[in-house]
C-alpha atoms as a PDB file:
ATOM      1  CA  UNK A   1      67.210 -24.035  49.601  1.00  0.00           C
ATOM      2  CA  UNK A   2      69.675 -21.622  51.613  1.00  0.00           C
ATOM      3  CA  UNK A   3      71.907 -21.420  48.364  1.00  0.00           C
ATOM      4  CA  UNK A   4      69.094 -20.394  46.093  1.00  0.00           C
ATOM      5  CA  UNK A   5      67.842 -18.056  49.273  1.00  0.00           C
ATOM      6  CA  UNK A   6      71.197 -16.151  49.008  1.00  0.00           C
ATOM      7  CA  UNK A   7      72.106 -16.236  45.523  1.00  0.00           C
ATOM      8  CA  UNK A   8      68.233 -14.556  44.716  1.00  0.00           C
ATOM      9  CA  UNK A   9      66.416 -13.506  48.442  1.00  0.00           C
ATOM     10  CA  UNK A  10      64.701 -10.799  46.325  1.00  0.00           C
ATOM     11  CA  UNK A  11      62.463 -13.327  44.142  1.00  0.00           C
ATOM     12  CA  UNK A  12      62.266 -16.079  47.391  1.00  0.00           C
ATOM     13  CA  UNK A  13      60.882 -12.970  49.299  1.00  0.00           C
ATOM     14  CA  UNK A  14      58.406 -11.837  46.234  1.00  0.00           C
ATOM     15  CA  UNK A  15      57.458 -16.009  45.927  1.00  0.00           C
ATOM     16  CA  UNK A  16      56.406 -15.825  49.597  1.00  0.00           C
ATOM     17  CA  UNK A  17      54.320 -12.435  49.358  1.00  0.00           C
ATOM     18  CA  UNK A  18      52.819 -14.040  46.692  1.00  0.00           C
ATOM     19  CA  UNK A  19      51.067 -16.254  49.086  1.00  0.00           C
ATOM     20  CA  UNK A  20      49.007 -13.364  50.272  1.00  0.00           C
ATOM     21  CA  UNK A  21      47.361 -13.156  47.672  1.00  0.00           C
ATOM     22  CA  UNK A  22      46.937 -16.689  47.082  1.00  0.00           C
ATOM     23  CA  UNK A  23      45.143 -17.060  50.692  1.00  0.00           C
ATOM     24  CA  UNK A  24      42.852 -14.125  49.890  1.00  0.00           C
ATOM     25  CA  UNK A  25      41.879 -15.617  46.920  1.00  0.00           C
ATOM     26  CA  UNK A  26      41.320 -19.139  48.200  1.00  0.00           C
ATOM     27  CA  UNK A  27      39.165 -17.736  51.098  1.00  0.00           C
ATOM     28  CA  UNK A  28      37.412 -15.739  48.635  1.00  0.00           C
ATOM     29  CA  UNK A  29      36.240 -18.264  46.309  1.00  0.00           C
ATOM     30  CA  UNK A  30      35.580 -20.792  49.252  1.00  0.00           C
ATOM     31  CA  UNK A  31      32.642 -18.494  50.301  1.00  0.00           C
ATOM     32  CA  UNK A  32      31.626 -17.699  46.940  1.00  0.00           C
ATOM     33  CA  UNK A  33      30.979 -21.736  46.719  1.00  0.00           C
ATOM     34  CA  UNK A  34      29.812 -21.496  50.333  1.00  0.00           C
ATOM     35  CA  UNK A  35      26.896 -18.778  49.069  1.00  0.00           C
ATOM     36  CA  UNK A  36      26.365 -20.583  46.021  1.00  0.00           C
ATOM     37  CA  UNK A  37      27.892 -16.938  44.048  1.00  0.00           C
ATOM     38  CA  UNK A  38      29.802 -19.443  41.606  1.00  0.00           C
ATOM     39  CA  UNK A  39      29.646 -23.337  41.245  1.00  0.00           C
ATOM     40  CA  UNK A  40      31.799 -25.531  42.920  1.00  0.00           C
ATOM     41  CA  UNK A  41      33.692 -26.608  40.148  1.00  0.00           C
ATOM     42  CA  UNK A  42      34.755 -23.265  39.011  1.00  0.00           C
ATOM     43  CA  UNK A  43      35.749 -22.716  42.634  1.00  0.00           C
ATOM     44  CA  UNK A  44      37.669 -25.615  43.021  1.00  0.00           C
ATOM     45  CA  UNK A  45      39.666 -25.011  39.768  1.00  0.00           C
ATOM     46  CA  UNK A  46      40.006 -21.496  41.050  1.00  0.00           C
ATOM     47  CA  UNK A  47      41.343 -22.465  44.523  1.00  0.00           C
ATOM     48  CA  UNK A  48      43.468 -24.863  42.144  1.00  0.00           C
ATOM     49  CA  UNK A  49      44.978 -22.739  40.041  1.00  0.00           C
ATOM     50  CA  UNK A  50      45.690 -20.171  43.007  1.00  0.00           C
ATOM     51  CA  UNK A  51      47.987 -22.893  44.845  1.00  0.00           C
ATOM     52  CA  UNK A  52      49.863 -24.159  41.749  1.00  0.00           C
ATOM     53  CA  UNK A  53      50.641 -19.926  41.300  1.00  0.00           C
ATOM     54  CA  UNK A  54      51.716 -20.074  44.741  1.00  0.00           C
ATOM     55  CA  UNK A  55      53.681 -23.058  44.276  1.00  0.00           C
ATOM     56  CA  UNK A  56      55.644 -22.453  41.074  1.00  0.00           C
ATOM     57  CA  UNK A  57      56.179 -18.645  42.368  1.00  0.00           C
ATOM     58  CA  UNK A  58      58.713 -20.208  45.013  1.00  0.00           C
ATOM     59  CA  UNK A  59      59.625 -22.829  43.011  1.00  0.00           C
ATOM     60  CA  UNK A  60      59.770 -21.630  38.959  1.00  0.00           C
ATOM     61  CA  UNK A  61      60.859 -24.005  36.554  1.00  0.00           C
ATOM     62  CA  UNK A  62      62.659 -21.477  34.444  1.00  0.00           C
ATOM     63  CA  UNK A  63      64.580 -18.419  36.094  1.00  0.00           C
ATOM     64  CA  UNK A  64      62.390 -16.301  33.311  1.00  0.00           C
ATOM     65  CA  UNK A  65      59.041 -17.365  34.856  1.00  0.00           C
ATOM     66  CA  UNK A  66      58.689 -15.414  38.480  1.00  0.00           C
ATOM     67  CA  UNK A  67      57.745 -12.244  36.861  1.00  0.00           C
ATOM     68  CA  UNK A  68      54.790 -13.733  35.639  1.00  0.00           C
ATOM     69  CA  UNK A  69      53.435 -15.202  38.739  1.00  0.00           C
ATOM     70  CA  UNK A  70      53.753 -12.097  40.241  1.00  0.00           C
ATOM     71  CA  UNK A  71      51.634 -10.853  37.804  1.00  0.00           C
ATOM     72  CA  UNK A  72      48.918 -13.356  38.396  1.00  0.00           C
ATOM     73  CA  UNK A  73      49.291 -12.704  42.443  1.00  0.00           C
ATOM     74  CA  UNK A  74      48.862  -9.122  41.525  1.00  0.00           C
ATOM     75  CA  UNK A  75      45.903  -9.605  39.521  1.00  0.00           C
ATOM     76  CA  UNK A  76      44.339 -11.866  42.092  1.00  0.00           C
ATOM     77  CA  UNK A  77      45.407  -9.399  44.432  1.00  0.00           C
ATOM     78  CA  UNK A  78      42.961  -6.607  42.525  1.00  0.00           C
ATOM     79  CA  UNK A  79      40.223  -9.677  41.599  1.00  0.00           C
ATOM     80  CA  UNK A  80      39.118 -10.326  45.343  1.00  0.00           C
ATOM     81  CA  UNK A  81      37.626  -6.987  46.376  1.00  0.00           C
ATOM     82  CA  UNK A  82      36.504  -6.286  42.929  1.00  0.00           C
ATOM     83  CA  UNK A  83      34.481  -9.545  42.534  1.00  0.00           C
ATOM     84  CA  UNK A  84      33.078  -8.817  45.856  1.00  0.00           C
ATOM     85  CA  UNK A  85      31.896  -5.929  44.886  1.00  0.00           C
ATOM     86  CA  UNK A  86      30.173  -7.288  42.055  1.00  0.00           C
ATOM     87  CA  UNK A  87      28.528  -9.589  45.058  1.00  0.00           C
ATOM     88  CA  UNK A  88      27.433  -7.042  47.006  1.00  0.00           C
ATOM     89  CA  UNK A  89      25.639  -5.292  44.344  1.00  0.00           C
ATOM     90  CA  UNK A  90      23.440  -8.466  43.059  1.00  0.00           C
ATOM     91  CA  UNK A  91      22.732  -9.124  46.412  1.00  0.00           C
ATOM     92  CA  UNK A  92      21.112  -5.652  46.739  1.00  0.00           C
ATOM     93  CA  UNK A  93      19.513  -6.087  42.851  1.00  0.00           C
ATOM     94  CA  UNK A  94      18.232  -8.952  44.614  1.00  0.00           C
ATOM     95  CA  UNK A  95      16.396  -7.448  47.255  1.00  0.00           C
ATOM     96  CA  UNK A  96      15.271  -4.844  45.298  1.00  0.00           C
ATOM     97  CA  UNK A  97      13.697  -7.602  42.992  1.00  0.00           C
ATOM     98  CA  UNK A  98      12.174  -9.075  46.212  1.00  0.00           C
ATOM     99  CA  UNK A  99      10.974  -6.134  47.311  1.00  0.00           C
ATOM    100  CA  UNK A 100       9.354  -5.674  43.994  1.00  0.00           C
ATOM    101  CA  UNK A 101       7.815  -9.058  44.348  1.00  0.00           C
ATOM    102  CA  UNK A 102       5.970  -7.991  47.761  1.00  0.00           C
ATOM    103  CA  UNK A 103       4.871  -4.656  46.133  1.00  0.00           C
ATOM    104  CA  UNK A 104       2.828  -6.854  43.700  1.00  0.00           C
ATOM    105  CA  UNK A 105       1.382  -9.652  46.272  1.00  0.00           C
ATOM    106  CA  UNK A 106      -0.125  -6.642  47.958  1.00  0.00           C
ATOM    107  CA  UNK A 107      -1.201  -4.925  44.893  1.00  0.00           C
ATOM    108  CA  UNK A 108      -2.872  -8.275  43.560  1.00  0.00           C
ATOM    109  CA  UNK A 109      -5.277  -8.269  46.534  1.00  0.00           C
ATOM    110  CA  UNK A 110      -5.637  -4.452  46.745  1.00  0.00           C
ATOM    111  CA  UNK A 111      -4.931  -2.554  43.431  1.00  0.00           C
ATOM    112  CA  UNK A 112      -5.119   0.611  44.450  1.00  0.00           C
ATOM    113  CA  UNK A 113      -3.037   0.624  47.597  1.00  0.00           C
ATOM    114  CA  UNK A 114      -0.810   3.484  47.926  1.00  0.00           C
ATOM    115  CA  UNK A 115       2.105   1.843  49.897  1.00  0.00           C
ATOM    116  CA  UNK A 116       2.400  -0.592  47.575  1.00  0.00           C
ATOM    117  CA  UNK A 117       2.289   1.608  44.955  1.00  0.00           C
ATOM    118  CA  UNK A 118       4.932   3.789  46.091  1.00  0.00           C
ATOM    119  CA  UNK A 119       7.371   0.866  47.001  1.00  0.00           C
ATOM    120  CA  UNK A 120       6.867  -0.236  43.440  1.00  0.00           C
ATOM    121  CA  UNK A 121       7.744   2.619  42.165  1.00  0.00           C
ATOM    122  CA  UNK A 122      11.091   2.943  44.393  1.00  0.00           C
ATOM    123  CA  UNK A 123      12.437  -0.639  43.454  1.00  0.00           C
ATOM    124  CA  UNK A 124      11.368  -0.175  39.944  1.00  0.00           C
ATOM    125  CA  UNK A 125      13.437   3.326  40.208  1.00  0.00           C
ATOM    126  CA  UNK A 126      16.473   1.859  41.862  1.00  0.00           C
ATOM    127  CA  UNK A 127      16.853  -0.938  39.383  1.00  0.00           C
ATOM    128  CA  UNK A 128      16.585   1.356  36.416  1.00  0.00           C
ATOM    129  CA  UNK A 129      13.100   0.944  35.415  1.00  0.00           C
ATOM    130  CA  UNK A 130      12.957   4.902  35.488  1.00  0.00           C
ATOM    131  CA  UNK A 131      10.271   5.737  33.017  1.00  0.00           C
ATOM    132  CA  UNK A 132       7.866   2.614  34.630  1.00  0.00           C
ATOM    133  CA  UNK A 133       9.103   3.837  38.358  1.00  0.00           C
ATOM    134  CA  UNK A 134       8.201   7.590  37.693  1.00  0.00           C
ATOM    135  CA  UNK A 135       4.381   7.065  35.770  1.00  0.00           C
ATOM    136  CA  UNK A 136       3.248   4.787  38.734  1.00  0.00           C
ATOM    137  CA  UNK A 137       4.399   7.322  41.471  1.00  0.00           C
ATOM    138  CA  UNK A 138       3.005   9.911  39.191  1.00  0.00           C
ATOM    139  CA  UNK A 139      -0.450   8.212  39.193  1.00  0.00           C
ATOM    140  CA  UNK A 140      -0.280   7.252  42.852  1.00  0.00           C
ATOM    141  CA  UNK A 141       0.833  10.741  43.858  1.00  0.00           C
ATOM    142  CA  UNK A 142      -1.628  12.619  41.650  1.00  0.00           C
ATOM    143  CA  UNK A 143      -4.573  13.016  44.269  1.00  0.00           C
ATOM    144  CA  UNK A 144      -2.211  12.748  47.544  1.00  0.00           C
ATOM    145  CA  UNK A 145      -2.242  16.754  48.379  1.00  0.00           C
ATOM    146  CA  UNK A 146       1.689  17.247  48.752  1.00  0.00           C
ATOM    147  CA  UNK A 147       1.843  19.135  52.274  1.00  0.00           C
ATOM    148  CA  UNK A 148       0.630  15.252  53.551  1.00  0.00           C
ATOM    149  CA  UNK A 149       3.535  13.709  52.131  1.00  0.00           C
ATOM    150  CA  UNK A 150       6.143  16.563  51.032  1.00  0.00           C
ATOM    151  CA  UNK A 151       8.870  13.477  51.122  1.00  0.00           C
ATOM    152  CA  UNK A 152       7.416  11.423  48.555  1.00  0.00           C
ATOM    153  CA  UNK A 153       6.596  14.628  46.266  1.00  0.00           C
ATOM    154  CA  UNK A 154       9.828  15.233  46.474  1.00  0.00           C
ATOM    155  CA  UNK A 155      11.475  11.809  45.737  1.00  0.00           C
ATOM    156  CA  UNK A 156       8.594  11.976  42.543  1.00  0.00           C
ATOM    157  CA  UNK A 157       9.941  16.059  41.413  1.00  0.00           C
ATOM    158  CA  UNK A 158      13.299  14.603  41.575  1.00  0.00           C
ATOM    159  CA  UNK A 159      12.444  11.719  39.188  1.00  0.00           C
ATOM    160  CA  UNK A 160      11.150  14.189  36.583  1.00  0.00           C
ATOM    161  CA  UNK A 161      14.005  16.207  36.710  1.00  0.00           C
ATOM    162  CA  UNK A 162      16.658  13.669  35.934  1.00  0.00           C
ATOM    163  CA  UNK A 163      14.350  12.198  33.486  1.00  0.00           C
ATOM    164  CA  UNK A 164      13.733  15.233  31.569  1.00  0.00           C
ATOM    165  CA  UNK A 165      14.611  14.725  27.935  1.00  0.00           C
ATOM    166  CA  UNK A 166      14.377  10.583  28.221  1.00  0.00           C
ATOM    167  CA  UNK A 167      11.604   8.984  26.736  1.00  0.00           C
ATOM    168  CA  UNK A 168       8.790   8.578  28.607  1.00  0.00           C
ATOM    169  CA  UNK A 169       6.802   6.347  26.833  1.00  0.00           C
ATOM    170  CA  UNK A 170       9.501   3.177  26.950  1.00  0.00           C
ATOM    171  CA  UNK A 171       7.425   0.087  26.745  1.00  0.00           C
ATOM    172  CA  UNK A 172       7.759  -3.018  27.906  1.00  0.00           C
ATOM    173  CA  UNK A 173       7.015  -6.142  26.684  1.00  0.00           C
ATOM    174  CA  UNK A 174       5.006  -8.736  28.697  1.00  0.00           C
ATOM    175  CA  UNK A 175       6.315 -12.442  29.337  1.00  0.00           C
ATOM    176  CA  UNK A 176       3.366 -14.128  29.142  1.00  0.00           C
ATOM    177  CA  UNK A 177       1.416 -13.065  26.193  1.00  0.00           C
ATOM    178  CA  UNK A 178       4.044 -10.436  24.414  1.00  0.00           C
ATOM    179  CA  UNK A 179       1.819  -7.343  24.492  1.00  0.00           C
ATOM    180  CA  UNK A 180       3.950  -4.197  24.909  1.00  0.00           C
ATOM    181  CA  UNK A 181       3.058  -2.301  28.093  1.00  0.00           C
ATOM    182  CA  UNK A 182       3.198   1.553  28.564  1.00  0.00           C
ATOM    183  CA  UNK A 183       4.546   3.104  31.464  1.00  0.00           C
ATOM    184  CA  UNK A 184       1.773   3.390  34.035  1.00  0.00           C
ATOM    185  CA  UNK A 185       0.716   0.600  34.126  1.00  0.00           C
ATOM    186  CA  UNK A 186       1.200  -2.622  37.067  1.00  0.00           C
ATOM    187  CA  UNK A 187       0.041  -5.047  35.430  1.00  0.00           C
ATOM    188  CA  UNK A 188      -0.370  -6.569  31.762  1.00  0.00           C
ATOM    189  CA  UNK A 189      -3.192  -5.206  30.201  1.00  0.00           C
ATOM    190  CA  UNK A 190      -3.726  -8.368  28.290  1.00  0.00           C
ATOM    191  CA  UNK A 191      -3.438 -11.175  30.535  1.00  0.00           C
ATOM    192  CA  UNK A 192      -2.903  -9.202  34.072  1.00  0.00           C
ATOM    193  CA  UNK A 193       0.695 -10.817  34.409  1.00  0.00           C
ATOM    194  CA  UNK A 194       2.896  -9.048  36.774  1.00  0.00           C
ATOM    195  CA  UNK A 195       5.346  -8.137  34.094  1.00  0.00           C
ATOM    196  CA  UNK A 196       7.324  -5.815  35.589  1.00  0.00           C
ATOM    197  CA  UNK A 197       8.147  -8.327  37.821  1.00  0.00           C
ATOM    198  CA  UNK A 198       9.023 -10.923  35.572  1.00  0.00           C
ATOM    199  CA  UNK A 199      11.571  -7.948  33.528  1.00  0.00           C
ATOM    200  CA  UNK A 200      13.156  -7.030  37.316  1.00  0.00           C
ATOM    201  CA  UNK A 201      14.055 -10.412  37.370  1.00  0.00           C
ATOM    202  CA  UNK A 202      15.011 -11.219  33.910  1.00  0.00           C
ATOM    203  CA  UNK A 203      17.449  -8.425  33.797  1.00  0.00           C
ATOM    204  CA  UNK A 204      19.022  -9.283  37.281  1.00  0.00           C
ATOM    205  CA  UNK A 205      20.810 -12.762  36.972  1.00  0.00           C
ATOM    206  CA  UNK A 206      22.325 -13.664  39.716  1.00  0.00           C
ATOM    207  CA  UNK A 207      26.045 -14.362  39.789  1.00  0.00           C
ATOM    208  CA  UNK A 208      26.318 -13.695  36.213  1.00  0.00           C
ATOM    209  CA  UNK A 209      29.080 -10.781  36.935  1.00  0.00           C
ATOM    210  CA  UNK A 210      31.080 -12.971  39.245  1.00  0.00           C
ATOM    211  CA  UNK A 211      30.519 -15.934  36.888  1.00  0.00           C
ATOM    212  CA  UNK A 212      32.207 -13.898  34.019  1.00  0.00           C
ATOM    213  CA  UNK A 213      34.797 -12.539  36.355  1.00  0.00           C
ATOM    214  CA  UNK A 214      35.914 -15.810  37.522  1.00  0.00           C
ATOM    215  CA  UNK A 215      35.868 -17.614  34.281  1.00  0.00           C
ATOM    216  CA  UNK A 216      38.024 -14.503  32.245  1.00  0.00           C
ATOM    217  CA  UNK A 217      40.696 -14.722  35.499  1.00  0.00           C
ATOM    218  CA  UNK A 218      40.774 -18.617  35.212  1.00  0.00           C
ATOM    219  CA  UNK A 219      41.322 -18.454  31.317  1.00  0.00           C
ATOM    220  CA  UNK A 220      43.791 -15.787  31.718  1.00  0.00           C
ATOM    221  CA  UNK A 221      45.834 -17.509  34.335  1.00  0.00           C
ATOM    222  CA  UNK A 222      46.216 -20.519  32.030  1.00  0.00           C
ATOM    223  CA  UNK A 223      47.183 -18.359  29.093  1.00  0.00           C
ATOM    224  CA  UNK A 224      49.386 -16.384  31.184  1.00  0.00           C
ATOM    225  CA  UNK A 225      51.231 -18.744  33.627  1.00  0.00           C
ATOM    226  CA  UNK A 226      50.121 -21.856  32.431  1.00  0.00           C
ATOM    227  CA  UNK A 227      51.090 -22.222  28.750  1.00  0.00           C
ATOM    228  CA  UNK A 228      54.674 -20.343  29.085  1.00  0.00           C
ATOM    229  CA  UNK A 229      55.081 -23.311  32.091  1.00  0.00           C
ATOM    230  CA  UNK A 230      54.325 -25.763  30.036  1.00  0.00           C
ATOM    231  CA  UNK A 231      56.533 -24.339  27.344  1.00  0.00           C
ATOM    232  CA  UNK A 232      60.145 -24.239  29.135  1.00  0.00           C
ATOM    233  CA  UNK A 233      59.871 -26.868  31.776  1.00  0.00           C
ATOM    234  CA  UNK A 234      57.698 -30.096  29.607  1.00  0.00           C
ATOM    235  CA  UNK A 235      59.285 -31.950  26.565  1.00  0.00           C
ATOM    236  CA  UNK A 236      58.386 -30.576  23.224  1.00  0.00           C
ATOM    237  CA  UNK A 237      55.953 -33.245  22.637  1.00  0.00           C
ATOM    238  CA  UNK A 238      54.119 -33.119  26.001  1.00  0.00           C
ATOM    239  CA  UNK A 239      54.807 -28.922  25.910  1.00  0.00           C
ATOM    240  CA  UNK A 240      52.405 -29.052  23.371  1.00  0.00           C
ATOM    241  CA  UNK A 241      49.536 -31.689  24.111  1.00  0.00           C
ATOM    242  CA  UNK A 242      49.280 -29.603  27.761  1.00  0.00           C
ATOM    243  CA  UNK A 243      49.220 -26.388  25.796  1.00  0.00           C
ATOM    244  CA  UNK A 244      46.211 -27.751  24.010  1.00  0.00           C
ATOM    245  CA  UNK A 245      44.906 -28.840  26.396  1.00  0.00           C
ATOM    246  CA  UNK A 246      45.136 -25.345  28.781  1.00  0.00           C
ATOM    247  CA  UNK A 247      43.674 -23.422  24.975  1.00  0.00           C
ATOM    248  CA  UNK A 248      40.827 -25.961  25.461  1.00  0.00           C
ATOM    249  CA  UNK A 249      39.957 -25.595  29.211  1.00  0.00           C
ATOM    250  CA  UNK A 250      40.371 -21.192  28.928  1.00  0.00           C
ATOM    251  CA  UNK A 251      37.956 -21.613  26.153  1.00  0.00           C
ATOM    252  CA  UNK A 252      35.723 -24.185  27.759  1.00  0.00           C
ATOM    253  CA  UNK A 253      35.739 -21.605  31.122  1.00  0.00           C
ATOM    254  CA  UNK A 254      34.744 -18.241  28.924  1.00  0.00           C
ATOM    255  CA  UNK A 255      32.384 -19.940  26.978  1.00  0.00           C
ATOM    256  CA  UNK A 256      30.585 -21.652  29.919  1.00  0.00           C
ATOM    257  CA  UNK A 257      30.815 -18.928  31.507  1.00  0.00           C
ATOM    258  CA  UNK A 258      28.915 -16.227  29.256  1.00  0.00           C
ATOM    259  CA  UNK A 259      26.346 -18.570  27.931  1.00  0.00           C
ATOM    260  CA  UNK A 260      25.550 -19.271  31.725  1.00  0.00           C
ATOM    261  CA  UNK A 261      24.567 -15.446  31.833  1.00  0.00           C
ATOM    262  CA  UNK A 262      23.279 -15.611  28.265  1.00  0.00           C
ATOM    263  CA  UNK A 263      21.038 -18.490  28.690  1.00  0.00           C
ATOM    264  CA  UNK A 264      19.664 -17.154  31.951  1.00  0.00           C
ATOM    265  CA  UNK A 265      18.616 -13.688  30.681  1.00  0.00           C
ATOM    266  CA  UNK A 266      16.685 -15.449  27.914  1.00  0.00           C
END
């Protein structure tokens, strides 16, 4: 160990900064399993893989190899915050959805409740729902004289302006029975479904970001560190039943991973 410390300290001092990384990335994706943001098996391949990077950056079978696992700690390096990210914005999509939810318990027993109305129309707003968002504060703001509530007038003159020139009559399609809704409008005028609500929530699937970001880092980490390992330090024979095998799982991980997202938003 001392030898190979002063023949190379440069790449024994880049295999231990690599373990940085590594821990960031093991602590991330044990609370990701912890708040349920991926499944545990992804997460425990994840916290896998991230350990056998660490490993093999310290120890590399082939003197060609380090440069790649500094790669991967860089990349998990710039994964962590960016996945969190991605976290932190479902979990708001999520409360917006909720909040969407409460807008229509309270409109179900009183219809024509401004409040309700108006929070609605914010949480339909923030989660892009624009044209939907800015005819239902439109109607709820039409008889409210504006020197009573100059904030909400505002918020409503705003809406128009950065909608100008987008079409305003964007329908939407209700769950239950199929009949195509026009802007305006809280609930279904078929079957008086809540369908905004159902749309909020079929367009916000939770996880589905991190899901994809996980699964494309996994499969690139066994295209990128795993099959050149495999290559230079197994048997030719065994080089190339692991190699297989790694092509299998990174497809296995992408695939699962986008019809997860896929399947939910249908």
């Amino acid at each position: 160990m001392l030898e190979r410390i002063g023949m190379n300290p440069e790449s024994f001092a880049s295999g231990c900064l690599v373990w940085v990384p590594v821990a960031v990335m093991v602590i991330s994706l044990v609370n990701w399993m912890i708040m349920s943001d991926i499944d545990v098996g992804s997460g425990l391949i994840g916290i896998t893989v991230s350990l056998l990077i660490g490993f093999f950056a310290i120890n590399p079978p082939d003197p060609l190899l380090p440069p790649l696992f500094f790669i991967a700690a860089v990349a998990m390096l710039v994964l962590a915050p960016v996945t969190r990210i991605a976290v932190n914005r479902s979990a708001l999509s999520a409360l917006e959805v909720e909040a969407i939810g409460r807008a229509y318990e309270l409109l179900a027993a009183k219809p024509d409740n401004f409040g309700a109305k108006l929070r609605l129309a914010r949480s339909l707003y923030n989660k892009g729902i624009r044209a939907h968002a800015l005819a239902i504060a439109d109607e709820a703001l039409a008889d409210v004289p504006e020197r009573m509530f100059p904030e909400e007038h505002r918020m409503l003159n705003q809406w128009k302006e950065s909608e100008a020139g987008h079409d305003a009559q964007v329908r939407i399609r209700c769950f239950e029975c199929g009949i195509p809704n026009y802007p305006g409008t809280v609930f279904c005028t078929k079957c008086g479904a809540p369908y905004l609500l159902d749309f909020a929530q079929g367009r916000w699937v939770k996880s589905s970001t991190v899901r994809r970001v996980i699964a494309g880092w996994l499969a690139a980490m066994l295209a990128l560190v795993g099959i050149p390992t495999a290559a230079v330090s197994l048997p030719p024979v065994v080089s190339i039943v692991v190699i297989l095998v790694l092509v299998a799982a990174g497809l296995f991980m992408l695939t699962s991973g986008f019809r997860e997202t896929s399947e939910a938003k249908h």
